[in-house]
C-alpha atoms as a PDB file:
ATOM      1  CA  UNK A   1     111.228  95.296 103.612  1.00  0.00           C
ATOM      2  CA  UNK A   2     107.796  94.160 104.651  1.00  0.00           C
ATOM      3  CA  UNK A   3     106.978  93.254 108.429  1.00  0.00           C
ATOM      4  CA  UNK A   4     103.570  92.653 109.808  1.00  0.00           C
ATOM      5  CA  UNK A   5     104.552  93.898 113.307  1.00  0.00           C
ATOM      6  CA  UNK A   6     102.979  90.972 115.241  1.00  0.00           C
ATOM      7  CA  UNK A   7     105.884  90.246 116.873  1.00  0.00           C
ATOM      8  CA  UNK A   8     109.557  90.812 117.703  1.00  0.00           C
ATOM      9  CA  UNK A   9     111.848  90.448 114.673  1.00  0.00           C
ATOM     10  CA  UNK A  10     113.783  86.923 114.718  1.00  0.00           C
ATOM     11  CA  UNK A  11     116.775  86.041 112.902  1.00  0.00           C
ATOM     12  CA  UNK A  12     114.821  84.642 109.567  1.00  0.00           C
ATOM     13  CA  UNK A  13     113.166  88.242 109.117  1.00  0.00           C
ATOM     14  CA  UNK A  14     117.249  89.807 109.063  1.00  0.00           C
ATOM     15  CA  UNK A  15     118.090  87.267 106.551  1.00  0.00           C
ATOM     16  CA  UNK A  16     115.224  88.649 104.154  1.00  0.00           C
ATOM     17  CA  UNK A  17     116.223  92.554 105.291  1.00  0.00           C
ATOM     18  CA  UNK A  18     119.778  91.523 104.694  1.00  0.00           C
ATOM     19  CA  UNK A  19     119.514  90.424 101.175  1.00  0.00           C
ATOM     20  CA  UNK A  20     117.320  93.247 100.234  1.00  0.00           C
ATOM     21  CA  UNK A  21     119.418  95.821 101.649  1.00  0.00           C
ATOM     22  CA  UNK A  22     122.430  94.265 100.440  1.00  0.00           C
ATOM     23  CA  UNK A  23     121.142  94.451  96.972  1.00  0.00           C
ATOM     24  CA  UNK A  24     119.286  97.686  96.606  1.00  0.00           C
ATOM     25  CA  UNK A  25     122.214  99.512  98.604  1.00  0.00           C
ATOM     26  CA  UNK A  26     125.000  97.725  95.780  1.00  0.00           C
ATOM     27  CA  UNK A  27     122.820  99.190  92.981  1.00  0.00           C
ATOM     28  CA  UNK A  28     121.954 102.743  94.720  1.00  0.00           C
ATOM     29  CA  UNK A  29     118.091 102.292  94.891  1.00  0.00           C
ATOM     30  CA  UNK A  30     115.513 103.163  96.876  1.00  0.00           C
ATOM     31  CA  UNK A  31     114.616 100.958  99.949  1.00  0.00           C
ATOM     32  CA  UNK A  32     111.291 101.499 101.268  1.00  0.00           C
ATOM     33  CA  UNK A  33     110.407  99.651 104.929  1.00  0.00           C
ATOM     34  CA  UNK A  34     106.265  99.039 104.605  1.00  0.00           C
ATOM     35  CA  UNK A  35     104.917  97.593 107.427  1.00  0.00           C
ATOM     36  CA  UNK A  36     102.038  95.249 106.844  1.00  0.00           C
ATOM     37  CA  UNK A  37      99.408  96.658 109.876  1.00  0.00           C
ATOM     38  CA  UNK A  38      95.881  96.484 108.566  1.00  0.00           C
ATOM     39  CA  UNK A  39      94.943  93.741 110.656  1.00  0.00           C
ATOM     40  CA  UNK A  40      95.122  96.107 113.891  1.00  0.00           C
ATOM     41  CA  UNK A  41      93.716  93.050 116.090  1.00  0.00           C
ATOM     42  CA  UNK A  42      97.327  91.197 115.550  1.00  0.00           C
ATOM     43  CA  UNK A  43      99.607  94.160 115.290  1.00  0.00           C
ATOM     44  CA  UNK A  44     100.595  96.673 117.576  1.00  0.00           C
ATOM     45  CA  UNK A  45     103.024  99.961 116.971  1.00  0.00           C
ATOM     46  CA  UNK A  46     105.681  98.870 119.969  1.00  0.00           C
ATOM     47  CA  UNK A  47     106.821  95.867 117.209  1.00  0.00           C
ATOM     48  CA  UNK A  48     106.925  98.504 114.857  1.00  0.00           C
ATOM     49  CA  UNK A  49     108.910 100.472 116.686  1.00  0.00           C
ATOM     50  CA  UNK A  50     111.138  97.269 117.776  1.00  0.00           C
ATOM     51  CA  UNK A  51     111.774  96.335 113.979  1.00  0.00           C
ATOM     52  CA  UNK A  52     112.927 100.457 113.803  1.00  0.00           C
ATOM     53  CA  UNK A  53     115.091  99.865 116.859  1.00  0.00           C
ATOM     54  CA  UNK A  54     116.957  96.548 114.913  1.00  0.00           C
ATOM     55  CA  UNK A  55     117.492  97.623 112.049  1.00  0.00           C
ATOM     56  CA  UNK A  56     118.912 101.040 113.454  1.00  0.00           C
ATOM     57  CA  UNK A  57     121.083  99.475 115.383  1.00  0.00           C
ATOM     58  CA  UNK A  58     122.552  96.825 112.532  1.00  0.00           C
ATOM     59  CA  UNK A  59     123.085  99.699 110.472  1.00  0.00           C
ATOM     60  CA  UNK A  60     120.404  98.596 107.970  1.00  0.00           C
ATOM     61  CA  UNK A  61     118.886 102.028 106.739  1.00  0.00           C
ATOM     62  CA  UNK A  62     116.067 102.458 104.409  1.00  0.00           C
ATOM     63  CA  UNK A  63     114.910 105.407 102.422  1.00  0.00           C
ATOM     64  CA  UNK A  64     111.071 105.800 102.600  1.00  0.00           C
ATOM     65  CA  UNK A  65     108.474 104.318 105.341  1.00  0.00           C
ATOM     66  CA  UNK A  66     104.676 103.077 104.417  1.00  0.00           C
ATOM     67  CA  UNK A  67     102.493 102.321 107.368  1.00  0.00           C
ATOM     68  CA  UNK A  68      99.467 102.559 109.040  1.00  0.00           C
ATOM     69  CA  UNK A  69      97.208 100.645 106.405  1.00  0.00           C
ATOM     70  CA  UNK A  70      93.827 101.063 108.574  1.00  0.00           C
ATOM     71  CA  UNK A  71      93.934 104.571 107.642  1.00  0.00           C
ATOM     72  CA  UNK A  72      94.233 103.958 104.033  1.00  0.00           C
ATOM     73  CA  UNK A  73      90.914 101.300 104.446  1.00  0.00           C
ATOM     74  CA  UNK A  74      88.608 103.474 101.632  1.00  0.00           C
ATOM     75  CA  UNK A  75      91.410 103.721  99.283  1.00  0.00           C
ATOM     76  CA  UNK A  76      91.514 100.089  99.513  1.00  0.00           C
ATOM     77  CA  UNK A  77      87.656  99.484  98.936  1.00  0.00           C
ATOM     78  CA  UNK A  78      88.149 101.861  95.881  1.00  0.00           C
ATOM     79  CA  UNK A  79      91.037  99.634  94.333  1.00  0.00           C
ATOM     80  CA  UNK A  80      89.001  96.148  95.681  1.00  0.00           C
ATOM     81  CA  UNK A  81      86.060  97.364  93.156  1.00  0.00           C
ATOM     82  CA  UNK A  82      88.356  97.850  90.278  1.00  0.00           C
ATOM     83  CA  UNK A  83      88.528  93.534  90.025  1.00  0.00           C
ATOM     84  CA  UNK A  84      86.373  91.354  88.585  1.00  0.00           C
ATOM     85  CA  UNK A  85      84.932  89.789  91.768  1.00  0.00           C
ATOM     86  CA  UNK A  86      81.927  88.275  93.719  1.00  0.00           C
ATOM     87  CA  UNK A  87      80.328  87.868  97.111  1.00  0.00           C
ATOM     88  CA  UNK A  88      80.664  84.582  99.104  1.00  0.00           C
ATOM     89  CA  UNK A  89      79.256  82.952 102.025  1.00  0.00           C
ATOM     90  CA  UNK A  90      80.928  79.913 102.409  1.00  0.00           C
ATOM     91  CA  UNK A  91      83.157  79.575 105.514  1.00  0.00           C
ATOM     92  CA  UNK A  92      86.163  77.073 105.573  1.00  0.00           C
ATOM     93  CA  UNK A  93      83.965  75.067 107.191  1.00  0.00           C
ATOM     94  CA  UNK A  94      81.547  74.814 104.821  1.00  0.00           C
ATOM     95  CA  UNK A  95      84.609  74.556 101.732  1.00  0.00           C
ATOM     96  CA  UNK A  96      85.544  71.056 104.117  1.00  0.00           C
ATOM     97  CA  UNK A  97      81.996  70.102 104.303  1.00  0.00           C
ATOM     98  CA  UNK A  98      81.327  70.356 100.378  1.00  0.00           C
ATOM     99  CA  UNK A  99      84.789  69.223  99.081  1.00  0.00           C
ATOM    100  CA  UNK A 100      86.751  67.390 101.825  1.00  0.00           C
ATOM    101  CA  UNK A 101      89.621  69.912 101.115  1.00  0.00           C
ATOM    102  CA  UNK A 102      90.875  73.630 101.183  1.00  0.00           C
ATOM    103  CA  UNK A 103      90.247  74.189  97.597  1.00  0.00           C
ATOM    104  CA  UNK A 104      87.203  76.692  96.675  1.00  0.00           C
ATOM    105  CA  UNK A 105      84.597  75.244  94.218  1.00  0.00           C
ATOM    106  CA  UNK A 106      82.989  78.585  93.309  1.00  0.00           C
ATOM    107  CA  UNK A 107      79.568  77.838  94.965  1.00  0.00           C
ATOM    108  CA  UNK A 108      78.977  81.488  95.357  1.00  0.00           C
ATOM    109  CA  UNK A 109      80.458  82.625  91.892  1.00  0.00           C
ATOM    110  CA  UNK A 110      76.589  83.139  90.498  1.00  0.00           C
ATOM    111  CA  UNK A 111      74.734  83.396  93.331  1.00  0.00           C
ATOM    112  CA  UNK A 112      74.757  87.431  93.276  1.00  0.00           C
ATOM    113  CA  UNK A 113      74.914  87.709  97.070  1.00  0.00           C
ATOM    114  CA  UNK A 114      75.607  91.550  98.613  1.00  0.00           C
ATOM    115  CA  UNK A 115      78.343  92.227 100.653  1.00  0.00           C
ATOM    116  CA  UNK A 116      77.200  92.229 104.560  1.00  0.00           C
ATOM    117  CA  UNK A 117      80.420  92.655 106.841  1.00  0.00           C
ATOM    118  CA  UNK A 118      81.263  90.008 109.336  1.00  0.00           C
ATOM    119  CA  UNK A 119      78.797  87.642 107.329  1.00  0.00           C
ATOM    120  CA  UNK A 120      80.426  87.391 103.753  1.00  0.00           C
ATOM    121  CA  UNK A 121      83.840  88.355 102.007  1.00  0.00           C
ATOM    122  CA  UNK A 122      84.814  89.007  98.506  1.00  0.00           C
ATOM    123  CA  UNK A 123      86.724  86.600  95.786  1.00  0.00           C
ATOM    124  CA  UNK A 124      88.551  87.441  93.071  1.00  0.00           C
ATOM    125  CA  UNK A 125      86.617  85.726  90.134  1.00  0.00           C
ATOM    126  CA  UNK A 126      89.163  83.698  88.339  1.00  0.00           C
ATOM    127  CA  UNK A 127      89.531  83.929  84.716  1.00  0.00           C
ATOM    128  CA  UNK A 128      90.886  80.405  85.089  1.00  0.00           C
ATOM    129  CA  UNK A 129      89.436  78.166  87.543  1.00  0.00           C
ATOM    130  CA  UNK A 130      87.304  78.819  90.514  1.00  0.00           C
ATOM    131  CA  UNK A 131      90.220  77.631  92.879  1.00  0.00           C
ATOM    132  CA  UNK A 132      91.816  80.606  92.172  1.00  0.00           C
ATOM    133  CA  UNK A 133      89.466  82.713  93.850  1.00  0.00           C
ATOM    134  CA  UNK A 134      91.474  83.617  96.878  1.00  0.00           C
ATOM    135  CA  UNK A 135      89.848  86.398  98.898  1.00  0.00           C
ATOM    136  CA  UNK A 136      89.879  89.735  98.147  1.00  0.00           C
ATOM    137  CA  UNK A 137      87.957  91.570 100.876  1.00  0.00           C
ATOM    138  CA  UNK A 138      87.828  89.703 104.476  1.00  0.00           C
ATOM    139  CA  UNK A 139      84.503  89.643 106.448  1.00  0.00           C
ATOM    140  CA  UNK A 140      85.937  91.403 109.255  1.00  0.00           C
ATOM    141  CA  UNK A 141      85.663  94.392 106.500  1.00  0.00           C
ATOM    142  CA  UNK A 142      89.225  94.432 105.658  1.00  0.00           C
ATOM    143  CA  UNK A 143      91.317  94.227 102.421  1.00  0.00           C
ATOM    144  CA  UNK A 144      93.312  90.892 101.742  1.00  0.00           C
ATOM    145  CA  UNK A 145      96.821  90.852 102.562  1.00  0.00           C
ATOM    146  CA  UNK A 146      97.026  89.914  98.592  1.00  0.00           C
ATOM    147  CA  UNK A 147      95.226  93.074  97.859  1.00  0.00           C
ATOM    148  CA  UNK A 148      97.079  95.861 100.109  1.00  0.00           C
ATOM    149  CA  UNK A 149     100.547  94.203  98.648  1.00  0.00           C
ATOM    150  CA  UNK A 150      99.612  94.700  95.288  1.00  0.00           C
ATOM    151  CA  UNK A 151      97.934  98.287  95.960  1.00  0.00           C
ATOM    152  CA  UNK A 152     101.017  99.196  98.277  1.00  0.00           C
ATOM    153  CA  UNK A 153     103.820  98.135  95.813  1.00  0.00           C
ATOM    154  CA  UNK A 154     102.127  99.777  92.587  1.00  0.00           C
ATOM    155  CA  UNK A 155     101.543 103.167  94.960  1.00  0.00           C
ATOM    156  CA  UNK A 156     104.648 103.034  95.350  1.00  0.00           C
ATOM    157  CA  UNK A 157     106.705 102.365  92.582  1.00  0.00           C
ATOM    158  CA  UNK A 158     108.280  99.105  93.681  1.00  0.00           C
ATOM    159  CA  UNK A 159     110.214  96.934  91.099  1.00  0.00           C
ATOM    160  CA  UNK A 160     112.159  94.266  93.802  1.00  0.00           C
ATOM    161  CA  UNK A 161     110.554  92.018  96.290  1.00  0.00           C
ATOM    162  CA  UNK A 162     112.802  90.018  98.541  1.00  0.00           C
ATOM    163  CA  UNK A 163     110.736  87.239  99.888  1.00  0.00           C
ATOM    164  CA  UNK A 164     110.784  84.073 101.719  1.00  0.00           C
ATOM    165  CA  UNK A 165     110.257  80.262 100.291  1.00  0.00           C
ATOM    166  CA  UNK A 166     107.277  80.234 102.198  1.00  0.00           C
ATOM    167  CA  UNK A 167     105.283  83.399 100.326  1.00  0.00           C
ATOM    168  CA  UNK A 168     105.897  81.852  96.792  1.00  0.00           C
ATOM    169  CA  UNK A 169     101.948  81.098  96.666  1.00  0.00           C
ATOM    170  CA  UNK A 170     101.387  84.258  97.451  1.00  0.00           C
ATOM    171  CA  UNK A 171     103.589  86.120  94.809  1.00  0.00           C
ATOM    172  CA  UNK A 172     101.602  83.431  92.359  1.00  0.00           C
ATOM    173  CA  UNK A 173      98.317  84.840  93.993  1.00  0.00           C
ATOM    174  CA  UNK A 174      99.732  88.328  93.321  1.00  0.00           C
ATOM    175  CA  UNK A 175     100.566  88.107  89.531  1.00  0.00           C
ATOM    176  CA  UNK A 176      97.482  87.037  88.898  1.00  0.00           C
ATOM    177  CA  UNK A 177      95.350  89.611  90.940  1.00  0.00           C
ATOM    178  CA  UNK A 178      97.714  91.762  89.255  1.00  0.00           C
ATOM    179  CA  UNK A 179      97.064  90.596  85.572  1.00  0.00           C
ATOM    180  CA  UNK A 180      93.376  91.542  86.391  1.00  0.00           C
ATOM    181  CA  UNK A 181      94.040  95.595  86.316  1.00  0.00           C
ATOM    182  CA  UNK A 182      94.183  97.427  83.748  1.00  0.00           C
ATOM    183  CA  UNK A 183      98.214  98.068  83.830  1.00  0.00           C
ATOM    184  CA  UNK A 184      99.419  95.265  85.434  1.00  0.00           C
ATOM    185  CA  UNK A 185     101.757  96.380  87.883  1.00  0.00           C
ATOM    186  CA  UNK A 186     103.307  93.365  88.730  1.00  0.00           C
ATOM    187  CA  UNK A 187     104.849  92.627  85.383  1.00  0.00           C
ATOM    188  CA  UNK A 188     107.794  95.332  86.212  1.00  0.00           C
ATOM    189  CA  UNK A 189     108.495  94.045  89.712  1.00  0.00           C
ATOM    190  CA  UNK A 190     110.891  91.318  90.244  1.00  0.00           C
ATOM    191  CA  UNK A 191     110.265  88.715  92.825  1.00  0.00           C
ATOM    192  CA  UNK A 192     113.080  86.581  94.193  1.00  0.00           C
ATOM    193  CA  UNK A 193     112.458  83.857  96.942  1.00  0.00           C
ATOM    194  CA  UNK A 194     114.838  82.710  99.255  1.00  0.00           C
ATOM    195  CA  UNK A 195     115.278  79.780 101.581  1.00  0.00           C
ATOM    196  CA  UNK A 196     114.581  79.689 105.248  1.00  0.00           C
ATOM    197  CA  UNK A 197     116.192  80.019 108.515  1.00  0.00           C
ATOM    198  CA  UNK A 198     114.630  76.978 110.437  1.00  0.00           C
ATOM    199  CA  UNK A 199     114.225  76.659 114.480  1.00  0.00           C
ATOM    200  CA  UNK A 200     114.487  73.460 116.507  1.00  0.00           C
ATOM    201  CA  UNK A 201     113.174  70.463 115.053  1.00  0.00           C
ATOM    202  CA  UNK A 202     113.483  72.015 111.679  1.00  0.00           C
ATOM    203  CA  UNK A 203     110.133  74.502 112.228  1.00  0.00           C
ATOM    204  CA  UNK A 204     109.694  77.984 110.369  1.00  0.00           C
ATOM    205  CA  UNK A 205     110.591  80.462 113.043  1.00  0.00           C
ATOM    206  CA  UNK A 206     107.882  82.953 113.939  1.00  0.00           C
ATOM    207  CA  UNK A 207     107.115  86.708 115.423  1.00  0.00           C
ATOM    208  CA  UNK A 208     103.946  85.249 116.504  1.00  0.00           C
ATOM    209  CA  UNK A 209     105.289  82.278 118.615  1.00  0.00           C
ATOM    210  CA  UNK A 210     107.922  84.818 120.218  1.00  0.00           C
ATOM    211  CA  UNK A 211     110.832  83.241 118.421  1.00  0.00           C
ATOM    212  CA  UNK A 212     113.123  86.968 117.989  1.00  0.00           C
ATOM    213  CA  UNK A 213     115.186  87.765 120.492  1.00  0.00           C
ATOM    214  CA  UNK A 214     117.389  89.791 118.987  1.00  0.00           C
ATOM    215  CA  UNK A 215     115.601  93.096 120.823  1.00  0.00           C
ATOM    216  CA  UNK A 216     116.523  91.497 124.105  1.00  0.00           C
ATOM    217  CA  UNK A 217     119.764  91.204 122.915  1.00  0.00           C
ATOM    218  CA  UNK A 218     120.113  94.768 121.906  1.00  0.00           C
ATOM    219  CA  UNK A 219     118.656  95.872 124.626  1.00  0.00           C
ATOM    220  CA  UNK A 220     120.747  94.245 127.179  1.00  0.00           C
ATOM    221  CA  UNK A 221     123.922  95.757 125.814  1.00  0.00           C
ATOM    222  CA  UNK A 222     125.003  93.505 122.507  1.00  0.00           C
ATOM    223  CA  UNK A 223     126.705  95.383 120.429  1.00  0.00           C
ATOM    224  CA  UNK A 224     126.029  95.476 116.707  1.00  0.00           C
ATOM    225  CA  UNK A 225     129.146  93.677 115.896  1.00  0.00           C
ATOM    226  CA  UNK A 226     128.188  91.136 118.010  1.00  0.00           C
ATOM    227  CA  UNK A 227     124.801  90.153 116.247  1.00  0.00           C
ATOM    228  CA  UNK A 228     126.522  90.495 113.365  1.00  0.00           C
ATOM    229  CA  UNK A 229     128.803  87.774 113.610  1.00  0.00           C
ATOM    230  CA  UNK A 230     126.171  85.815 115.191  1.00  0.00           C
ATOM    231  CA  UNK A 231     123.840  86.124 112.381  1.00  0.00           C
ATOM    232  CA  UNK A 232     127.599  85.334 110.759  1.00  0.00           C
ATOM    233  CA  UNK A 233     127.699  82.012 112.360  1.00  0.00           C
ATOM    234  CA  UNK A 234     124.247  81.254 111.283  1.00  0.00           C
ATOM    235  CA  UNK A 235     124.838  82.053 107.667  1.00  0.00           C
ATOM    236  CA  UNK A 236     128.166  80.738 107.273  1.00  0.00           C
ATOM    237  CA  UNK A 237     129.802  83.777 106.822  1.00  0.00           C
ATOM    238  CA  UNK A 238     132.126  84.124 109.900  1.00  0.00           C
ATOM    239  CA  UNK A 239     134.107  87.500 108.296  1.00  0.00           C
ATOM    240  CA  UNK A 240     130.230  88.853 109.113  1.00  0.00           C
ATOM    241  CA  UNK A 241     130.732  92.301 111.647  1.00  0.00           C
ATOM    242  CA  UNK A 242     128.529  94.670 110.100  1.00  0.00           C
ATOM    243  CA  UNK A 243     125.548  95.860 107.617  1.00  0.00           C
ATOM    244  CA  UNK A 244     128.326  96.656 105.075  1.00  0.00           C
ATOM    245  CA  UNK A 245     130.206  93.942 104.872  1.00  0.00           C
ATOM    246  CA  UNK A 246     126.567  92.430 103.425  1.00  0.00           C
ATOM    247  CA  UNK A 247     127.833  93.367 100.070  1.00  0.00           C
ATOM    248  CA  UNK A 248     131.161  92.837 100.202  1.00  0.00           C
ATOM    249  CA  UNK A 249     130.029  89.224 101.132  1.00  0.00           C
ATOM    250  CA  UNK A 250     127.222  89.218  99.257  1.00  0.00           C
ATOM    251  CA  UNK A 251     127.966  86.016  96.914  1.00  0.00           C
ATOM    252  CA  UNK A 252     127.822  84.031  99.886  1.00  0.00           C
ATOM    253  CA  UNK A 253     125.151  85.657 101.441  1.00  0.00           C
ATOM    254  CA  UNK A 254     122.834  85.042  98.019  1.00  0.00           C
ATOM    255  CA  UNK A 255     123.476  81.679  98.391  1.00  0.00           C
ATOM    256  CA  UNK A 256     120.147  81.877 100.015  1.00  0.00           C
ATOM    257  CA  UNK A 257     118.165  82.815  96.603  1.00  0.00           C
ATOM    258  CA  UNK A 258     115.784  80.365  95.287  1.00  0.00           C
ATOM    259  CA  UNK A 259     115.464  79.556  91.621  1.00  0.00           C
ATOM    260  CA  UNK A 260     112.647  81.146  90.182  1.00  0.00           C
END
């Protein structure tokens, strides 16, 4: 289970934790909760320590906690130069200008530039095409989201990702970052997607945009039963009043899983 504490935990982020910890707890694995906080501009430790609060309180245990990513910056660096790779200058503005589009076009992939923080970033160079070079190392001087997740699940020994419909570009981006080091630790982790709990007018609910209120909830005396069988409701499992009646209800609750 992977938050980026940016925000309080909404009811999309407990489908996700309930499908993993439905699954790893009916096979009697190892659950890990790895917060994603390198970016410490966006995050901050009292979400961290909301998401702890939740998921205490729903009964949803875990095994093993990874955080605090800034600290681990160097280690990072080390694994970034381990990829083939290259410098770039070009801004998203200046990807629009060339191409109309999003797309890169690899104008930097033989220019031989040097690394300057908060004026250039690193690609991953493609064995492919040069729209595959999704950034490695940010010009803030930070890793990639795509490059701590690969670091942080090969570190430590991960072999099932639960994600959302939404991060299926990135688990693409990940294989093939992955298929660039020497052992390939992606190719014993299983990745399974699954579909999304929408918000009004059929938008992707967000921590950012303040759409969890299930802290407020909690803290203004809703018992865990309670958010269960709201979360219930929501999922279309009514007979839903607590974290272990995930697996006893767990063919309904995979309903949720995405063809791969």
């Amino acid at each position: 289970m992977a938050p980026t504490p940016n925000g309080d935990l909404h009811q999309g982020n407990l489908l996700n934790f309930a499908l993993t910890w439905a699954m790893v707890r009916a096979r009697n694995g190892k659950l890990w909760l790895r917060f994603d906080d390198i970016d410490r501009d966006r995050c901050d430790p009292r979400y961290a320590q909301g998401a702890r609060e939740i998921l205490r309180h729903l009964g949803l245990d875990w095994d093993a906690e990874s955080s605090d990513q800034a600290s681990r910056t160097e280690e990072y660096r080390r694994y970034c130069h381990s990829i083939p790779q290259y410098v770039c200058r070009c801004s998203r503005q200046d990807i629009l200008q060339r191409t109309g589009g999003t797309l890169y076009d690899g104008h930097c992939r033989d220019q031989e530039h040097r690394f300057v923080p908060h004026e250039t970033a690193i690609r991953f160079r493609s064995p492919q095409t040069p729209a595959q070079d999704f950034i490695l190392w940010r010009r803030e001087d930070l890793p990639s989201y795509h490059l701590t997740c690969v670091h942080d699940e090969e570190k430590l020994g991960i072999n099932l990702i639960v994600r959302g419909e939404d991060l299926r570009e990135s688990t693409v981006v990940q294989r093939d970052l992955s298929r660039a080091l020497k052992d390939d630790p992606f190719q014993t982790i299983t990745v399974i997607h699954h579909a999304l709990i929408l918000g009004p007018e059929g938008r992707k609910l967000s921590k950012s945009r303040s759409d969890g209120d299930l802290l407020q909830r909690l803290r203004t005396g809703a018992s865990s039963e309670e958010i269960w069988l709201m979360l219930g409701h929501q999922w279309g499992i009514p007979e839903l009043r607590s974290a272990s009646d995930l697996i006893v209800h767990s063919p309904q609750l995979q309903r949720f899983l995405m063809p791969n």
